[in-house]
N, C-alpha and C. Protein backbone atom coordinates (compact mmCIF):
# COMPACT_ATOMS: atom_id res chain seq x y z
N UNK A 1 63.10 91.19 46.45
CA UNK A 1 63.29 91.91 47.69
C UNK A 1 62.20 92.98 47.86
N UNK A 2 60.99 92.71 47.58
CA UNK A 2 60.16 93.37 47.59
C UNK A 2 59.45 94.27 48.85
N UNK A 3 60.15 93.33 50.28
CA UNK A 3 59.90 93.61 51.48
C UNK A 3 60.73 94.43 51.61
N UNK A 4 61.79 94.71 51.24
CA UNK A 4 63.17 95.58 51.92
C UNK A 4 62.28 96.75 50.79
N UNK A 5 62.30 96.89 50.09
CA UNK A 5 61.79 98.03 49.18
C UNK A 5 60.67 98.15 49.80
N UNK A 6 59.73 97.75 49.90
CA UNK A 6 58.44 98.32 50.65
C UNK A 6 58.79 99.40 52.05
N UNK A 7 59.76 99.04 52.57
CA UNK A 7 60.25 98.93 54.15
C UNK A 7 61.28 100.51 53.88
N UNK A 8 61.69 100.38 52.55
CA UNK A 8 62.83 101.80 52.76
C UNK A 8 61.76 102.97 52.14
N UNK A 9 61.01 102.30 51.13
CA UNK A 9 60.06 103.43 50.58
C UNK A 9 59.05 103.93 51.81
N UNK A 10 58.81 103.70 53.01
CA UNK A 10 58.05 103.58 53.45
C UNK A 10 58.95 104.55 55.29
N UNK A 11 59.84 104.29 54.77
CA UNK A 11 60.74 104.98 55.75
C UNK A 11 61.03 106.23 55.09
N UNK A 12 61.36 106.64 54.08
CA UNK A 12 61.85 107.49 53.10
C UNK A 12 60.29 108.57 53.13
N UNK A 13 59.33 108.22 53.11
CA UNK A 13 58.09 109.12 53.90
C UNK A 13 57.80 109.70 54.87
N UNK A 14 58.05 108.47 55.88
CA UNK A 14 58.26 109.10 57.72
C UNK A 14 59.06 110.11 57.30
N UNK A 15 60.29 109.87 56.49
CA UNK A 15 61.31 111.22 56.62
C UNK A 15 60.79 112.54 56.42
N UNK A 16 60.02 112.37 54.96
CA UNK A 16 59.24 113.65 54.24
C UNK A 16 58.32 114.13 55.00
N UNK A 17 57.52 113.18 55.93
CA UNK A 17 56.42 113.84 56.57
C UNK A 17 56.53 114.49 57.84
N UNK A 18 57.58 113.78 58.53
CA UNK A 18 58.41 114.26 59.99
C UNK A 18 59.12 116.25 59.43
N UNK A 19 59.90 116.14 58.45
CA UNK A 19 60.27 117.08 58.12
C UNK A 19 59.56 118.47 57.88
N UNK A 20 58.19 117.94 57.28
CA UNK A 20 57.20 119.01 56.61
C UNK A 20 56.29 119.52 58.35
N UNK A 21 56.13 118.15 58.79
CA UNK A 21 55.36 118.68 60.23
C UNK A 21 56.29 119.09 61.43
N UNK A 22 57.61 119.52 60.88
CA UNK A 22 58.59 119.76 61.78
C UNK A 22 58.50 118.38 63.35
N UNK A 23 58.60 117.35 63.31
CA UNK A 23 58.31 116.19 63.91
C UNK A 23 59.68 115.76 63.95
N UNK A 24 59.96 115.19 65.43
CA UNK A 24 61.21 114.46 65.73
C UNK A 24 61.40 113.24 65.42
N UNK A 25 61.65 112.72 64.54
CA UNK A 25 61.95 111.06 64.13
C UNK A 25 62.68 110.90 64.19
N UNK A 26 62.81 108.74 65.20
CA UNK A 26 64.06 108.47 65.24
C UNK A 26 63.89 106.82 64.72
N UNK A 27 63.83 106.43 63.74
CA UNK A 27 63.89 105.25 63.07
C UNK A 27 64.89 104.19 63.18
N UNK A 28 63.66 102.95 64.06
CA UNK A 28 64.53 101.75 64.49
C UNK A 28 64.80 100.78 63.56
N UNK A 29 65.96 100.60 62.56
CA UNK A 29 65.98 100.02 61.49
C UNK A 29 66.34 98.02 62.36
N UNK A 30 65.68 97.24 61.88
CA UNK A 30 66.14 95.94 62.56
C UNK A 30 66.66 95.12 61.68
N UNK A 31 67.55 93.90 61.69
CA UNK A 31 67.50 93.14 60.20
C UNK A 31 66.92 92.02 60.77
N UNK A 32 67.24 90.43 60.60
CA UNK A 32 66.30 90.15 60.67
C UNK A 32 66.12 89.55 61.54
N UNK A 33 64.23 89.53 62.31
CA UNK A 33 64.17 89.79 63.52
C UNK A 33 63.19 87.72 63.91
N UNK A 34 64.19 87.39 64.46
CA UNK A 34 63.75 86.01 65.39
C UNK A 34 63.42 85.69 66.79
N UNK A 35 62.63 85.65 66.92
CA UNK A 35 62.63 84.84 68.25
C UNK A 35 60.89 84.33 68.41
N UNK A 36 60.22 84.69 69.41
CA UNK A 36 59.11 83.80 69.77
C UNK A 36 58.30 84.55 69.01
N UNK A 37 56.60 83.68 68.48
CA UNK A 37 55.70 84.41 68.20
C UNK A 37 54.68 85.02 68.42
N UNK A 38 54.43 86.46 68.45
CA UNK A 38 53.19 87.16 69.22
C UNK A 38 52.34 87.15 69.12
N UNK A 39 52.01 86.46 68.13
CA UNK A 39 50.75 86.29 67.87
C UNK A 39 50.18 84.75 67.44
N UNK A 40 48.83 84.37 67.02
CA UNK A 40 48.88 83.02 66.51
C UNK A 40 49.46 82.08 65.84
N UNK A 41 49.80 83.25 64.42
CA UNK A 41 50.11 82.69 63.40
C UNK A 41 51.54 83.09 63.33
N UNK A 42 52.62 82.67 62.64
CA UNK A 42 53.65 82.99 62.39
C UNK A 42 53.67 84.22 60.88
N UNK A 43 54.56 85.44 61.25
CA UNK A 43 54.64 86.47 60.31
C UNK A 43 55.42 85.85 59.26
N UNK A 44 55.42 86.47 58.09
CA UNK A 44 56.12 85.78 57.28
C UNK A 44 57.99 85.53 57.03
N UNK A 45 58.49 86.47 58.26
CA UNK A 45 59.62 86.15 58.44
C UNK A 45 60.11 84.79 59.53
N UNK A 46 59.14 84.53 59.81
CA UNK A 46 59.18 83.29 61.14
C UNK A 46 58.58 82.07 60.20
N UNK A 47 57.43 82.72 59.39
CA UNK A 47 56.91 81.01 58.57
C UNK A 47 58.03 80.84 57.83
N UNK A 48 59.18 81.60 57.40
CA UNK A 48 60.49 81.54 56.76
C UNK A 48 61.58 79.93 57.20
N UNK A 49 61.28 80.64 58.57
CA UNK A 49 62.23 80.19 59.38
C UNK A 49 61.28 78.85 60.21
N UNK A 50 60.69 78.44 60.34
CA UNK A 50 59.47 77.56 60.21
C UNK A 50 59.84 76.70 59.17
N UNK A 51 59.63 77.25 58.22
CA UNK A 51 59.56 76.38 57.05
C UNK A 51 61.05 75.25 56.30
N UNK A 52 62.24 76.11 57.31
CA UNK A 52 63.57 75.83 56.71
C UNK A 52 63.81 74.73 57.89
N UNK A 53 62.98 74.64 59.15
CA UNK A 53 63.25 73.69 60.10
C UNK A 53 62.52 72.33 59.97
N UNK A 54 61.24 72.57 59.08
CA UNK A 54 60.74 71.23 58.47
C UNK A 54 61.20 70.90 57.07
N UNK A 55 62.16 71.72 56.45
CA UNK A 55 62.74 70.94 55.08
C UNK A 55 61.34 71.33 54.25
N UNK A 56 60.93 72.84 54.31
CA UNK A 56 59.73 72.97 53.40
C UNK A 56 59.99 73.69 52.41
N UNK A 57 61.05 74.90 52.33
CA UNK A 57 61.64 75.56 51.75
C UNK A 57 62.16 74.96 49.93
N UNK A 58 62.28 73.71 50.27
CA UNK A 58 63.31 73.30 48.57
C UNK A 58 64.44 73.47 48.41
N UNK A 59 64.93 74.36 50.10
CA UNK A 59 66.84 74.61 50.34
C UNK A 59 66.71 75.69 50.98
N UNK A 60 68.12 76.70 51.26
CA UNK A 60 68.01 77.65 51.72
C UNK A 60 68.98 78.41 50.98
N UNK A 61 68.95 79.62 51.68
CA UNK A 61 69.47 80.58 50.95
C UNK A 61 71.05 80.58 51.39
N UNK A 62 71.87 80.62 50.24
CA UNK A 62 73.47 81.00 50.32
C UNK A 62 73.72 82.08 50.31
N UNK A 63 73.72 82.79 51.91
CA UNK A 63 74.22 84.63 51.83
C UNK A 63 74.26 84.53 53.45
N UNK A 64 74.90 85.71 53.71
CA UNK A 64 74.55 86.08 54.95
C UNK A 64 73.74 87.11 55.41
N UNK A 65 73.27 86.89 56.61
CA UNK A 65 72.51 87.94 57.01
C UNK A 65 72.47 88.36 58.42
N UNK A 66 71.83 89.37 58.65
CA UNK A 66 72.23 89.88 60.11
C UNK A 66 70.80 89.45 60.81
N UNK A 67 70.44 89.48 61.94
CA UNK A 67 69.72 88.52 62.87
C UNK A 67 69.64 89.60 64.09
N UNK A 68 68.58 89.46 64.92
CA UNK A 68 67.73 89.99 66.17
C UNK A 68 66.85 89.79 66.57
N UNK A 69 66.98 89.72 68.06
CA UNK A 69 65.76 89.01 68.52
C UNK A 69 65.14 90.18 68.62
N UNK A 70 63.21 89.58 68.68
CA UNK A 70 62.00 90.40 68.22
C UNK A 70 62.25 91.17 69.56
N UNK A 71 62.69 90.69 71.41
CA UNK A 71 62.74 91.49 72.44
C UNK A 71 63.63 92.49 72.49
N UNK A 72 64.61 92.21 71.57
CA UNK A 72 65.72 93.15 71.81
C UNK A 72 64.87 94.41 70.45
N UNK A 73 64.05 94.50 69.36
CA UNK A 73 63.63 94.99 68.51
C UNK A 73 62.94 96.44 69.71
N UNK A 74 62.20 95.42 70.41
CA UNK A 74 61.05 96.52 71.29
C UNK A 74 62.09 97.02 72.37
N UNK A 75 62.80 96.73 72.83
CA UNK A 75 63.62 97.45 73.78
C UNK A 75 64.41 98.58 72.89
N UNK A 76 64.88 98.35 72.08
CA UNK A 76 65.18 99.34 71.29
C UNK A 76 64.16 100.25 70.83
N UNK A 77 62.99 100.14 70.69
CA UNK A 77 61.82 101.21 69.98
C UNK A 77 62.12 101.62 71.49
N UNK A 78 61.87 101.17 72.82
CA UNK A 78 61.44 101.92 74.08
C UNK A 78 62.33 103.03 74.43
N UNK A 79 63.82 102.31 73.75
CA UNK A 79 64.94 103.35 74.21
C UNK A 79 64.99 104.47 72.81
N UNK A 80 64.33 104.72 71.96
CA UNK A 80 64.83 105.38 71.27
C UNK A 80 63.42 106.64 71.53
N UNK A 81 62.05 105.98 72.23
CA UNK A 81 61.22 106.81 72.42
C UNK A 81 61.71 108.11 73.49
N UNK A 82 62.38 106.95 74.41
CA UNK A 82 62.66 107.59 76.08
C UNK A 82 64.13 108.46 76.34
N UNK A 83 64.70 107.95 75.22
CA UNK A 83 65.88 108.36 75.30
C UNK A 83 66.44 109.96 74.38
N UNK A 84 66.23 111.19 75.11
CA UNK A 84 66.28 112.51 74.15
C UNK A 84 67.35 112.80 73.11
N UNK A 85 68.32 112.08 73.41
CA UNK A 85 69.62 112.06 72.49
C UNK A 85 69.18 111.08 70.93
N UNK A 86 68.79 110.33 71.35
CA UNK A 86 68.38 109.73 69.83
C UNK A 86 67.54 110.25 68.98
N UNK A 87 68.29 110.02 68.04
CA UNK A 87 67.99 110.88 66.35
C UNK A 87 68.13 110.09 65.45
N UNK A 88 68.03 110.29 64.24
CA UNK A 88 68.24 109.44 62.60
C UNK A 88 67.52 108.03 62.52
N UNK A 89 68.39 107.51 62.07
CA UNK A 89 68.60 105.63 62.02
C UNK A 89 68.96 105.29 63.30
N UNK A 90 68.99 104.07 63.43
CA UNK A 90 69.37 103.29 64.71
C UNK A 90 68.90 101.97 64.19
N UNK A 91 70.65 101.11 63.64
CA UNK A 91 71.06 99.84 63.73
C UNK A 91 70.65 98.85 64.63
N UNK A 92 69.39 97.94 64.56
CA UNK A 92 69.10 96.98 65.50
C UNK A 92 69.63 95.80 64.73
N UNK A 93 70.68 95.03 65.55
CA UNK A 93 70.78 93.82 65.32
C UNK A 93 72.39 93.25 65.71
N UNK A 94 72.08 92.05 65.98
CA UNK A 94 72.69 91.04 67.22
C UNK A 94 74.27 90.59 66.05
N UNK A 95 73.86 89.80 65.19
CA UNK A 95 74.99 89.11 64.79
C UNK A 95 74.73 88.86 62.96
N UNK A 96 76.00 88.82 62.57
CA UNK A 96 75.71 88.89 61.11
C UNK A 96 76.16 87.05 61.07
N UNK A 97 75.75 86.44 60.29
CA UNK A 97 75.60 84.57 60.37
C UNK A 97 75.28 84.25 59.00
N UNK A 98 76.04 82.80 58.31
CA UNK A 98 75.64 82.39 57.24
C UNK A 98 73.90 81.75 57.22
N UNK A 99 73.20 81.13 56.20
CA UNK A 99 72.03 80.26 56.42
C UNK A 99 72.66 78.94 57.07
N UNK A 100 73.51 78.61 56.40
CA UNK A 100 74.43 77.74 56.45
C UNK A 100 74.69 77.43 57.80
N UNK A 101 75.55 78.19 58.40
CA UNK A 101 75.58 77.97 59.63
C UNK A 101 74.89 78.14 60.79
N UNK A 102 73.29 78.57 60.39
CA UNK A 102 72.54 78.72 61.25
C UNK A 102 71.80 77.56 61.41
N UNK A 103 71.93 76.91 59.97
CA UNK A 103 71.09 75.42 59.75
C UNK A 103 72.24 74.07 60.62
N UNK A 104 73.67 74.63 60.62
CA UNK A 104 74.16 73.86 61.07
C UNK A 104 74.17 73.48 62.99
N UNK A 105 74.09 74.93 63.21
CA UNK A 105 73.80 75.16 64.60
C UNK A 105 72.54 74.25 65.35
N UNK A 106 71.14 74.99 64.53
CA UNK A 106 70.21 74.40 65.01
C UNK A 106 70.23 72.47 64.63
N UNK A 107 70.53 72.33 64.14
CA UNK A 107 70.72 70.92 63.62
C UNK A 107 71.38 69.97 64.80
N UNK A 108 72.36 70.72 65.40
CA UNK A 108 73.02 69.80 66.02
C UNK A 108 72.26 69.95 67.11
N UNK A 109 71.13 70.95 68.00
CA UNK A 109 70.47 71.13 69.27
C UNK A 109 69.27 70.20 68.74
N UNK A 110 68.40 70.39 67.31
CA UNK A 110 67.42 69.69 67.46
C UNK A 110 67.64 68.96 66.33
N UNK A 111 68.08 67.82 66.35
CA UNK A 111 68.16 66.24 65.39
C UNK A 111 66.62 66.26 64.98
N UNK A 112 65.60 66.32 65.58
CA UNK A 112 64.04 65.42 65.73
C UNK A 112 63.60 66.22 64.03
N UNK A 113 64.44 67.48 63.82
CA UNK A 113 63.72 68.41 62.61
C UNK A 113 64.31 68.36 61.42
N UNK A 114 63.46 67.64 59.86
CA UNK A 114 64.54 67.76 59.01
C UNK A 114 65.07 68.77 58.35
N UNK A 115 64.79 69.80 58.83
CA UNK A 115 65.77 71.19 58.56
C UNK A 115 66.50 70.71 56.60
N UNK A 116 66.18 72.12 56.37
CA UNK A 116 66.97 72.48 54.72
C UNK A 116 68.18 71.88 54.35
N UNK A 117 68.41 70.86 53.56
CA UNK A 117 69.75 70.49 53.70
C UNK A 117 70.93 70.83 52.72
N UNK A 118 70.13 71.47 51.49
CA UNK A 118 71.44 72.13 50.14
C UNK A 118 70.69 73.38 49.78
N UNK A 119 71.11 74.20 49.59
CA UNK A 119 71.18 75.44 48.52
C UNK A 119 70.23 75.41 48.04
N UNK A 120 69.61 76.81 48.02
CA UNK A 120 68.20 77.23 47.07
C UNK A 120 68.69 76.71 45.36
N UNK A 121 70.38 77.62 45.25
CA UNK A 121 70.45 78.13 43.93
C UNK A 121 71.86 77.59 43.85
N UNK A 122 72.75 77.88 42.59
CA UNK A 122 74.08 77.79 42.89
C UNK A 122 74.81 79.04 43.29
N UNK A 123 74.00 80.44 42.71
CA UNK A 123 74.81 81.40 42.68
C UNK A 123 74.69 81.73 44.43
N UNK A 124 75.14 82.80 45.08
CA UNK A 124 75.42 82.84 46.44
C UNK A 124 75.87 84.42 47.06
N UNK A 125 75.44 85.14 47.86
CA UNK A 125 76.13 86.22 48.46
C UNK A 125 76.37 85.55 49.17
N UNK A 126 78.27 85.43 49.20
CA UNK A 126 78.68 85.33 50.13
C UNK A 126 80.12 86.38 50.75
N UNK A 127 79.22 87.63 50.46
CA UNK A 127 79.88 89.03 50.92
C UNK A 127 79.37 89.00 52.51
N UNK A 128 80.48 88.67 53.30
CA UNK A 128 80.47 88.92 54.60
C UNK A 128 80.58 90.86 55.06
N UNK A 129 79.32 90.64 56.06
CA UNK A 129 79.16 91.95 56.37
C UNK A 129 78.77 92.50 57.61
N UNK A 130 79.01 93.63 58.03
CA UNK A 130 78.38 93.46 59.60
C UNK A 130 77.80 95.03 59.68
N UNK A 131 76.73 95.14 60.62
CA UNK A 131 76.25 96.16 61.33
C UNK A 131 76.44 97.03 62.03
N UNK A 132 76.57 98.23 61.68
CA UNK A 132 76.99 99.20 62.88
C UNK A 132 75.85 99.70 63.78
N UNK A 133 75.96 99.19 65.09
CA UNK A 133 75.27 99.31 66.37
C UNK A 133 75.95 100.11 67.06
N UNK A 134 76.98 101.04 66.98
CA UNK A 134 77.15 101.75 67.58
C UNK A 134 76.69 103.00 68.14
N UNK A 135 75.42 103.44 67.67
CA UNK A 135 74.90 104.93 67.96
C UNK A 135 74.14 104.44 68.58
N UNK A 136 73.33 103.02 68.54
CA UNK A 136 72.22 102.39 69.51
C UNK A 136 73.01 102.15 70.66
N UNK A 137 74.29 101.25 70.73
CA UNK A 137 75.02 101.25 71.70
C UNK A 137 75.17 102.68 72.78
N UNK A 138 75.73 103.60 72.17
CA UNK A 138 75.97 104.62 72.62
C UNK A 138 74.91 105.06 73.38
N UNK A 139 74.10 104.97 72.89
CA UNK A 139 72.53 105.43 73.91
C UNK A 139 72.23 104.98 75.17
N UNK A 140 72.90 103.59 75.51
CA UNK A 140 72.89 102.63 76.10
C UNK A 140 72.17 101.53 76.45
N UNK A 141 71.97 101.10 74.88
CA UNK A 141 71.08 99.79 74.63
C UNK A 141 72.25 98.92 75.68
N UNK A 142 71.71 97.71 76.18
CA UNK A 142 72.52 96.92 76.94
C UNK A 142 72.69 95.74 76.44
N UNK A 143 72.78 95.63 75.34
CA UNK A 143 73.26 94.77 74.83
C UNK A 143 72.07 93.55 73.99
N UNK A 144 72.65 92.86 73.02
CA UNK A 144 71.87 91.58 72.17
C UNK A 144 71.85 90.37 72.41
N UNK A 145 70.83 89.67 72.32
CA UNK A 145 71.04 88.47 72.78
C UNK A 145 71.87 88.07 71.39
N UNK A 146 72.25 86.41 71.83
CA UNK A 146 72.72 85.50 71.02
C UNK A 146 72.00 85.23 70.03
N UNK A 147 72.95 84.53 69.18
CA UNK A 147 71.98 84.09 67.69
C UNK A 147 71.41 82.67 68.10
N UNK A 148 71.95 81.86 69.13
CA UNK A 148 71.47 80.90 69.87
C UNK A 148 70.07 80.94 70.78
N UNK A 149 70.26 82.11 71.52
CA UNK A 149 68.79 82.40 72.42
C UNK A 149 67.81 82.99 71.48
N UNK A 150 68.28 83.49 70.15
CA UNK A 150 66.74 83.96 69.53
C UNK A 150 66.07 82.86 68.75
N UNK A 151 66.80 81.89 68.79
CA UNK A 151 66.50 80.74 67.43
C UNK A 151 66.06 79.66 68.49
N UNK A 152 66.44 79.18 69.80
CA UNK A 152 65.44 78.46 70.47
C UNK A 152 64.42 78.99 71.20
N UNK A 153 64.39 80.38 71.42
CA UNK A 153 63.06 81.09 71.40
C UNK A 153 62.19 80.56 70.42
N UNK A 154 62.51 81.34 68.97
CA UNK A 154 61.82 80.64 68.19
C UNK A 154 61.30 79.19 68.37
N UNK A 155 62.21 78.51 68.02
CA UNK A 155 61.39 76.68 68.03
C UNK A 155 60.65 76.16 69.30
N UNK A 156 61.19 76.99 70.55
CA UNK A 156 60.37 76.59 71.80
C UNK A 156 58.73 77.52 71.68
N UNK A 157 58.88 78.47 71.04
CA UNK A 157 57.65 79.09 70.55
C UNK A 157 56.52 78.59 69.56
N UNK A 158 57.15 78.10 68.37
CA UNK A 158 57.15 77.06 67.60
C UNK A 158 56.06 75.59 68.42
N UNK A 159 56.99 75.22 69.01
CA UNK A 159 56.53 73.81 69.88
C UNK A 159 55.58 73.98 70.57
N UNK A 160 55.35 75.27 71.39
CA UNK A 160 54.45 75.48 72.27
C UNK A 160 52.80 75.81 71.75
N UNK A 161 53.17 76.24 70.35
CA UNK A 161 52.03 76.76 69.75
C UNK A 161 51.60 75.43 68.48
N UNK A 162 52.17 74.33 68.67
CA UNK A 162 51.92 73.05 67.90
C UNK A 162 52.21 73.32 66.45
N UNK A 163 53.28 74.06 66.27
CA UNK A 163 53.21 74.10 64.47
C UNK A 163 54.66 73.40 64.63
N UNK A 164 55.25 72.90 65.68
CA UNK A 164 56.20 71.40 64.99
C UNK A 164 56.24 70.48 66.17
């Protein structure tokens, strides 16, 4: 988990340095973030997810995780710039979902992909858990898309840019 540690050590500074320069920080924490790609290449959380729709992976992962689309990511940075009440952390993200059932979802919309079909490992988080979006809510984010509209974002992004 070398990314999540990079990502808190790295937040855990903004804090120190916001503090020392007396600076207002309001940190948009996201989990994990899907939908189309902005750029050429796919980041390495999308070649992830890329890779689990062509069966490149060797399996997928048994855990759950929480999910957001990359538009709803930037609407949230816009509202937390514009918005004077926001402070601290701020919870971005749509829906907490197995691999499992995300592989099962997309599977049944696109047959044409041989998508991951067993388990990385045997062992498994399967500690169900969910996100509190409520202080982003409160601000009056308007709401997340589906775990459906960020994942055919993705593959229609995917398709459009010839990497399936």
């Amino acid at each position: 988990m070398w990314y999540a540690y990079a990502k808190t050590l790295a937040e855990r500074l903004a804090w120190q340095v916001a503090e020392e320069r007396g600076l207002d920080l309001v940190a948009v924490n996201p989990s994990f973030v899907v939908g189309p790609l902005l750029s050429p290449h796919p980041s390495s959380t999308l070649k992830f997810v890329l890779d689990l729709i062509k069966g490149a992976q060797g399996g997928y992962q048994r855990r759950y995780a929480g999910f957001v689309h990359v538009e709803d990511v930037a609407d949230a940075h816009v509202l937390a710039m514009e918005e004077s009440k926001a402070s601290g952390r701020l919870i971005c993200s749509s829906s907490v979902a197995h691999w499992s059932d995300i592989l099962v979802m997309l599977r049944a919309k696109y047959p044409e992909y041989p998508f991951e079909s067993k388990p990385i490992s045997h062992q498994s988080d399967e500690c169900i858990h969910r996100l509190d979006t409520s202080k982003i809510m409160e601000l009056g984010f308007p709401g997340f898309k589906s775990l459906s509209e960020m994942f055919d974002d993705c593959i229609k992004s995917f398709q459009h840019k010839g990497l399936l």
